[in-house]
Protein backbone atom coordinates (compact mmCIF):
# COMPACT_ATOMS: atom_id res chain seq x y z
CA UNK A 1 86.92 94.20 81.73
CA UNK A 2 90.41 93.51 80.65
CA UNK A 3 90.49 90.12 80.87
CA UNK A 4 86.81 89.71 78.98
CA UNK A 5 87.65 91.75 75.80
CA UNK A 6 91.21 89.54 75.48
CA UNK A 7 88.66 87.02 75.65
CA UNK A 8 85.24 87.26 74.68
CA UNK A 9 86.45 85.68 70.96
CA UNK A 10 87.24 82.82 72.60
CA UNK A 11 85.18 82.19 75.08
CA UNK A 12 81.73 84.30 74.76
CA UNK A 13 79.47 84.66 77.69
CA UNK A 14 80.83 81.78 79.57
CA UNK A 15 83.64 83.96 81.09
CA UNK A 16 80.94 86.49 82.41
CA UNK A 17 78.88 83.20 83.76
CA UNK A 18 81.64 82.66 85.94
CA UNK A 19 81.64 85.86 87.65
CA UNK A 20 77.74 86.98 87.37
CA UNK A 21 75.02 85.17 89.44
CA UNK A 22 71.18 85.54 88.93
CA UNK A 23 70.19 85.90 92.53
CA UNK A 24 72.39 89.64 92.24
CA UNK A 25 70.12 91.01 90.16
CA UNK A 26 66.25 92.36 89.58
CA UNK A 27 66.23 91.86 85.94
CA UNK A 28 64.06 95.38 85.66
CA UNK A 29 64.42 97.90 82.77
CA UNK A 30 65.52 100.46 84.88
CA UNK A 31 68.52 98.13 86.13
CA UNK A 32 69.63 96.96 83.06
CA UNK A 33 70.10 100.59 81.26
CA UNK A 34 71.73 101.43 84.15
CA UNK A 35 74.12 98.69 83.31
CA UNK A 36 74.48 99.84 80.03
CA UNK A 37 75.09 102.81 80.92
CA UNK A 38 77.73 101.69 83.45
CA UNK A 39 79.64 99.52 80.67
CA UNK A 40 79.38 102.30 78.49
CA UNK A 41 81.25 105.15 80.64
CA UNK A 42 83.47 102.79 82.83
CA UNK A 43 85.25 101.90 79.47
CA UNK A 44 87.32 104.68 78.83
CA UNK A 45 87.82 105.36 82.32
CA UNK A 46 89.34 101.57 82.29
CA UNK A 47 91.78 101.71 79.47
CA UNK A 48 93.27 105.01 80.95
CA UNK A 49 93.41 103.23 84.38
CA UNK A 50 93.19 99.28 83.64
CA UNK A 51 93.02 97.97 86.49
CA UNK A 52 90.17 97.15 89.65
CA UNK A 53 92.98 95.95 91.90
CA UNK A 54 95.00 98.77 92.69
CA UNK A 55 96.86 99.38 96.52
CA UNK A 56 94.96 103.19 96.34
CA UNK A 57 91.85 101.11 96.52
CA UNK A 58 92.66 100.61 100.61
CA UNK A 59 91.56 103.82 100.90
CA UNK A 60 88.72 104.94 102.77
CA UNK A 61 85.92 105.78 100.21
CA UNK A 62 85.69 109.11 101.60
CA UNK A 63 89.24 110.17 100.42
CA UNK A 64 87.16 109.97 96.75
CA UNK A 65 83.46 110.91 97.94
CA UNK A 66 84.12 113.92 100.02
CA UNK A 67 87.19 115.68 98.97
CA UNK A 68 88.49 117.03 95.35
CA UNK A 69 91.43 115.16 93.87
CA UNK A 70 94.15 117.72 95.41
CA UNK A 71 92.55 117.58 98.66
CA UNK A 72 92.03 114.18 98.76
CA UNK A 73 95.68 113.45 97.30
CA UNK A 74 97.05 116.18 100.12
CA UNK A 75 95.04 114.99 103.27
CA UNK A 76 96.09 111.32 102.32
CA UNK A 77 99.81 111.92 102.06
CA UNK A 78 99.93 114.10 105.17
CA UNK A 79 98.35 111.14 106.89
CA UNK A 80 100.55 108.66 105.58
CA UNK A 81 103.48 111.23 106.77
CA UNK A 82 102.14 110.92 109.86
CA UNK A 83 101.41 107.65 110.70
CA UNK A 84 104.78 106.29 109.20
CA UNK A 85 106.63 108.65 111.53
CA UNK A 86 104.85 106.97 114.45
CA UNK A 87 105.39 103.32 113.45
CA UNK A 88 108.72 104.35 112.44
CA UNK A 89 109.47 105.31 116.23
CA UNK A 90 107.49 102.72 117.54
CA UNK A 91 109.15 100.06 115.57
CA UNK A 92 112.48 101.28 116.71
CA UNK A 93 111.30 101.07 120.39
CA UNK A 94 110.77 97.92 119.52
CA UNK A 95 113.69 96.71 118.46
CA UNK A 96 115.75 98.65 120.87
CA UNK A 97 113.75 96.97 124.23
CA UNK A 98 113.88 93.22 122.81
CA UNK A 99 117.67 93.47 121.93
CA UNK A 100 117.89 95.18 125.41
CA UNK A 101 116.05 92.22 127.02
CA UNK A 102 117.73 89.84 125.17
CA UNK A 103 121.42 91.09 126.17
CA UNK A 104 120.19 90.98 129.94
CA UNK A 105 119.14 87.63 129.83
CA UNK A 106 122.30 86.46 128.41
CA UNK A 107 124.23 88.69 130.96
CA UNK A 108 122.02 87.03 133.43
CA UNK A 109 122.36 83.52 132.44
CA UNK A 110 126.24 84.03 131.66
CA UNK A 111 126.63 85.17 135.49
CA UNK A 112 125.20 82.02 136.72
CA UNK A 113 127.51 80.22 134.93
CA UNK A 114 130.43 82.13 136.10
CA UNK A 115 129.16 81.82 139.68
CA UNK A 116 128.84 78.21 139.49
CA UNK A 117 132.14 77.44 137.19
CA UNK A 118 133.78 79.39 140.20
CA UNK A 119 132.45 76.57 142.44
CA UNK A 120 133.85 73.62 140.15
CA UNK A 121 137.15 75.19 140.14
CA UNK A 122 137.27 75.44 144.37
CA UNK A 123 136.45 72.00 144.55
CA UNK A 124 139.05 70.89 141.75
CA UNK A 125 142.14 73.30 142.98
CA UNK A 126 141.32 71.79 146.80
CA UNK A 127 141.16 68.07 145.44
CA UNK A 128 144.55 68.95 143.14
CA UNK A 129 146.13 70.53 146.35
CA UNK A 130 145.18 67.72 148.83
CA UNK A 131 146.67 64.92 146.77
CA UNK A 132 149.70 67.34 145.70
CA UNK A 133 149.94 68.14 149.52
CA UNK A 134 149.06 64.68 151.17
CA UNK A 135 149.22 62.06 148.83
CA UNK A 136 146.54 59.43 147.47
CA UNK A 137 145.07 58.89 150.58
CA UNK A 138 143.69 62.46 150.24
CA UNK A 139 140.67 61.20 147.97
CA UNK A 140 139.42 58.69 150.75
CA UNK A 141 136.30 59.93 153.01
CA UNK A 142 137.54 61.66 156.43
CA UNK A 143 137.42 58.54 158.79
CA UNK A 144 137.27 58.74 162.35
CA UNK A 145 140.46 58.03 163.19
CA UNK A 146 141.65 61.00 160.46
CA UNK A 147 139.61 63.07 163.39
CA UNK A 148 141.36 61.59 166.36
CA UNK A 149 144.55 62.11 164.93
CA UNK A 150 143.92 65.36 164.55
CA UNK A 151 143.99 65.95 168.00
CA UNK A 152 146.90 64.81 168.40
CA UNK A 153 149.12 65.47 164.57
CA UNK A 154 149.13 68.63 162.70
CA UNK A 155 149.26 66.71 159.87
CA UNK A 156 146.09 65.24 160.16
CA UNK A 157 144.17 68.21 161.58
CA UNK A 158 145.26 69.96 158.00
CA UNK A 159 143.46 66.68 155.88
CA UNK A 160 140.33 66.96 158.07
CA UNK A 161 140.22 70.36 157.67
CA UNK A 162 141.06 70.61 153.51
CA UNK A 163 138.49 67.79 153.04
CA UNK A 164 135.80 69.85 155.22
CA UNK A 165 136.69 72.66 153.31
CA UNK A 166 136.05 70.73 150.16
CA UNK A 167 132.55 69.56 151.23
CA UNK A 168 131.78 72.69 152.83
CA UNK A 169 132.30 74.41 149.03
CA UNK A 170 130.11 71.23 147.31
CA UNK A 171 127.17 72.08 149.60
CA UNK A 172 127.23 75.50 148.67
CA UNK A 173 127.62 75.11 144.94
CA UNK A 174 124.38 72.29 145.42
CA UNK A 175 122.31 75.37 146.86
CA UNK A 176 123.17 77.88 143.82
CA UNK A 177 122.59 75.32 141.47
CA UNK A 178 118.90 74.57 143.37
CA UNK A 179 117.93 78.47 143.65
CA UNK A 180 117.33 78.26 139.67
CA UNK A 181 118.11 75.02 138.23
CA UNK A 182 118.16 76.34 134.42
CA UNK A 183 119.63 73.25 133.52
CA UNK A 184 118.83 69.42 134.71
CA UNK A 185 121.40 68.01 137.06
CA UNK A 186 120.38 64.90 139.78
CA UNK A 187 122.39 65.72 143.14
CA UNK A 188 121.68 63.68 145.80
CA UNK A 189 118.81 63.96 148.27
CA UNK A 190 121.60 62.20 150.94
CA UNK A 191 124.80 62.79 150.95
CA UNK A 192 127.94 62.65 152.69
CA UNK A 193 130.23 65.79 152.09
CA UNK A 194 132.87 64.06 153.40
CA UNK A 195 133.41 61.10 150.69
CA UNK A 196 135.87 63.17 148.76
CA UNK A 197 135.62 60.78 146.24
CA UNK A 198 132.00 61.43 145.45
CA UNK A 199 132.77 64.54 145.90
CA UNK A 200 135.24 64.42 142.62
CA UNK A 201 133.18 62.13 140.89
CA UNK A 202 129.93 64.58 141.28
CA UNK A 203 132.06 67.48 140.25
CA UNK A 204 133.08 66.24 137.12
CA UNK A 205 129.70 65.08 135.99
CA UNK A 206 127.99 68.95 136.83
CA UNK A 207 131.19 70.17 134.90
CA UNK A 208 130.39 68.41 131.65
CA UNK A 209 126.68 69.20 132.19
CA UNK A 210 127.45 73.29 132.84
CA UNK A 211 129.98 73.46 130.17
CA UNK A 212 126.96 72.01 127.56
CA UNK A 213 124.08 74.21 129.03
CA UNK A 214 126.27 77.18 128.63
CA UNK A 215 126.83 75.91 124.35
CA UNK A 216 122.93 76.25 124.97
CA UNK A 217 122.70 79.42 126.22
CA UNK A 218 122.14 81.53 122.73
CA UNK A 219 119.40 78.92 121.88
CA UNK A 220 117.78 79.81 125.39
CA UNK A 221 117.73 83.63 125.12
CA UNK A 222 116.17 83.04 121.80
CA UNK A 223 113.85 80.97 122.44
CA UNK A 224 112.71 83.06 125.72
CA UNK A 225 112.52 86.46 123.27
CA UNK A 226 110.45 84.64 120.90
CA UNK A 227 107.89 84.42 123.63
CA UNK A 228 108.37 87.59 125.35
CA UNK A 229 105.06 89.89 126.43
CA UNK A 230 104.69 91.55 129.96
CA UNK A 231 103.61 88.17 131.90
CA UNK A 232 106.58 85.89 130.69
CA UNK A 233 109.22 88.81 131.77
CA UNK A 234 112.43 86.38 133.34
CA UNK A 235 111.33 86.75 137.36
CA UNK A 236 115.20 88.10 138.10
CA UNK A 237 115.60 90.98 135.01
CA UNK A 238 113.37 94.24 136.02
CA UNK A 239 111.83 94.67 132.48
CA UNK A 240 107.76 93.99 133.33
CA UNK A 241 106.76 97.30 133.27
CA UNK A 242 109.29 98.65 130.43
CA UNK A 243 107.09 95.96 128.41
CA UNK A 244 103.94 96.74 129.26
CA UNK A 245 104.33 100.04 128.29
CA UNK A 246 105.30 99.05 124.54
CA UNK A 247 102.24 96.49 124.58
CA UNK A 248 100.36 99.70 125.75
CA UNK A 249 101.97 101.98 123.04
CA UNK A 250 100.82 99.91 120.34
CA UNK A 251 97.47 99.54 121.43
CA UNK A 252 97.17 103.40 121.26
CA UNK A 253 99.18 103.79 118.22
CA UNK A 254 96.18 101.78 116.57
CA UNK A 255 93.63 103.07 118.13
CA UNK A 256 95.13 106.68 116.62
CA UNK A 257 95.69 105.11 113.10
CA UNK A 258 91.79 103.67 112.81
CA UNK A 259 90.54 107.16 114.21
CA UNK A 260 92.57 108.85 110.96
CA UNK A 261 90.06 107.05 108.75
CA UNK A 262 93.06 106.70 105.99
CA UNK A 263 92.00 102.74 104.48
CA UNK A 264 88.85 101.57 104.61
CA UNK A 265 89.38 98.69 107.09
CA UNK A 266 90.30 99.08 110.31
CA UNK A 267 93.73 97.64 111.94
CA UNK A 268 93.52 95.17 114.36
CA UNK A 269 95.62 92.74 116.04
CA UNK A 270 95.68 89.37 117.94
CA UNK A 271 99.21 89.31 118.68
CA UNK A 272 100.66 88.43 122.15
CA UNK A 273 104.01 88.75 122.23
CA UNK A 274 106.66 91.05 121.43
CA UNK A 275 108.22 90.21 118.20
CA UNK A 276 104.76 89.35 116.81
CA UNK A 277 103.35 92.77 117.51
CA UNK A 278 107.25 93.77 116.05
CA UNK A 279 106.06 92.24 112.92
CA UNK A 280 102.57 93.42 112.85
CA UNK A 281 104.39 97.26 113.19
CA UNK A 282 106.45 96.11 110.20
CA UNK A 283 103.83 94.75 107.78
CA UNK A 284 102.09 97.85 108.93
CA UNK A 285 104.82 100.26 107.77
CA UNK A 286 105.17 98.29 104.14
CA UNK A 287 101.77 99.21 103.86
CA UNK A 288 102.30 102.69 104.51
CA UNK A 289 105.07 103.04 102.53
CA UNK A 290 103.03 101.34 99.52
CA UNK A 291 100.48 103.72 99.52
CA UNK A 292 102.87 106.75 99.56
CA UNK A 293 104.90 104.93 96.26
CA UNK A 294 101.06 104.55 94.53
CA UNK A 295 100.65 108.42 95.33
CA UNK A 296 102.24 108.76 92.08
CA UNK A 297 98.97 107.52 90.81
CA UNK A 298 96.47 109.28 92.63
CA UNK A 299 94.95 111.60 90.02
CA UNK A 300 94.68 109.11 87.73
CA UNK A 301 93.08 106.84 90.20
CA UNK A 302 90.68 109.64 91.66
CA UNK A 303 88.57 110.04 88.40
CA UNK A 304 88.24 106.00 88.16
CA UNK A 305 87.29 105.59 91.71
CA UNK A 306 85.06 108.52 91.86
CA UNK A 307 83.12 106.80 89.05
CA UNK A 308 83.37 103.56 90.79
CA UNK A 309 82.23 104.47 93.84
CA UNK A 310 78.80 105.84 92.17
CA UNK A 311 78.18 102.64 90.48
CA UNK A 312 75.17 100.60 91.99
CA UNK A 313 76.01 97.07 92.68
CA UNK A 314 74.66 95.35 90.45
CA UNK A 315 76.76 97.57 87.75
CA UNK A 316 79.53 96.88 89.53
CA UNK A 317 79.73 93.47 89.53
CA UNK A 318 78.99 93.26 85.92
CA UNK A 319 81.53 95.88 84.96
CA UNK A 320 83.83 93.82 86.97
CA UNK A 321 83.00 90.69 85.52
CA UNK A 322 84.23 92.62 82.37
């Protein structure tokens, strides 16, 4: 109505055009004084309350129909009390379970790194000793006759054994590395744990390729928290049913704030994983605490939407075109 009488000078009846259609109405006597009629007392209602797009008008009709404006503005705001509390606390549940998640993981991932840097440095202290120890020739692969010295020389028997213990120590940081492979490194299918010089050479390579999965690591947890929900739970960190339970929580927290009947349509979701249903509880609570800042409004509000809400529909849409 607003907008047509800073208008209607200007541009007449083809601003009401625009909004009006001729298949909306019956084009009877009866419905036209009710128009008039409409036009007539919405007007003064409008310039105390100018405005048809107001954040009360979420409201379930009933707040307006069946209650008087201090019941209706009472039973709204205990309802908004209430419901804010509970996505409040379910919000912070939230928060507190994905940050708790999140910390595992990067406890978990950190520990593999430890457990495998620990590796790297038994294989480099060995290789440091046996050269330190026995010289150049300690980087050559145990030969035969290293073995049939060793029968024979202490000295020998000590460089079979070092290098063994070497290869020994590379075969075991292979199989910790292949229980979760979180990061791409080739080993090979066949090889000799006795060429200490492949030995070195491998080590050095995984080194550089742990050292730039751990940079990674943040990125990872992230990236794994941004998808979280009860089926993609890490298979080693015991948080499946902790999850569920907050996928479960929300579903019944909505279920409770559709049965209060406070807004006129109902809340639903599609969201699947955690921080999206976070964000659907936030954008939720904004809502909330929207309608308790418009409370200020409510009386004000009450006698326009009353009037509205008696209106038939084709007076509606022309005092809206208005």
């Amino acid at each position: 109505m607003g907008k047509y009488l800073r208008a209607n000078r200007s541009e007449g009846k083809e601003l009401l055009l625009s909004y009006l259609h001729p298949q909306d109405f019956e084009f009877s006597k009866k419905e036209f004084d009710g128009i008039v009629e409409a036009i007539y007392a919405s007007e003064p209602l409008f310039r105390r309350f100018p405005t048809l797009s107001h954040p009360l008008g979420r409201l379930n009709n009933s707040v307006f129909v069946s209650h008087d404006v201090q019941q209706g503005r009472e039973w709204t705001e205990n309802q908004v009390k209430m419901l804010s509390a509970k996505a409040t606390a379910l919000h912070h549940r939230y928060i507190s379970k994905t940050n708790d998640y999140a910390e595992s993981l990067l406890d978990h991932y950190e520990q593999f790194y430890f457990e495998l840097a620990a590796f790297v440095k038994r294989i480099r202290d060995g290789l440091e000793d046996g050269v330190q120890h026995f010289g150049s020739d300690f980087e050559k692969p145990v030969s035969a006759a290293e073995k049939l010295y060793g029968v024979f020389s202490d000295r020998y028997k000590e460089i079979v054994e070092a290098k063994e213990k070497i290869g020994i120590t590379f075969d075991e940081m292979r199989r910790a590395y292949g229980l979760r492979k979180y990061f791409d490194f080739d080993f090979p299918v066949h090889f000799d744990n006795k060429n200490i010089k492949k030995i070195s050479e491998f080590t050095k390579d995984f080194e550089a390729t742990l050292r730039l999965w751990r940079r990674r690591i943040p990125s990872v947890v992230r990236e794994d928290v941004r998808r979280l929900n009860a089926k993609s739970i890490h298979t080693d960190l015991d948080f499946r049913e902790q999850i569920k339970e907050l996928e479960y929580a929300m579903d019944v927290f909505i279920e409770e704030f559709n049965a209060t009947g406070l807004y006129d349509d109902a809340l639903k979701h599609e969201m699947l994983t955690i921080p999206k249903r976070q964000e659907f509880l936030e954008d939720t609570i904004t809502r909330l605490e929207e309608t308790q800042f418009y409370l200020r409004d409510f009386e004000d509000f009450y006698i326009w939407q009353k009037h509205w809400l008696y209106l038939r529909a084709p007076e509606q849409k022309v005092v809206r075109a208005l």
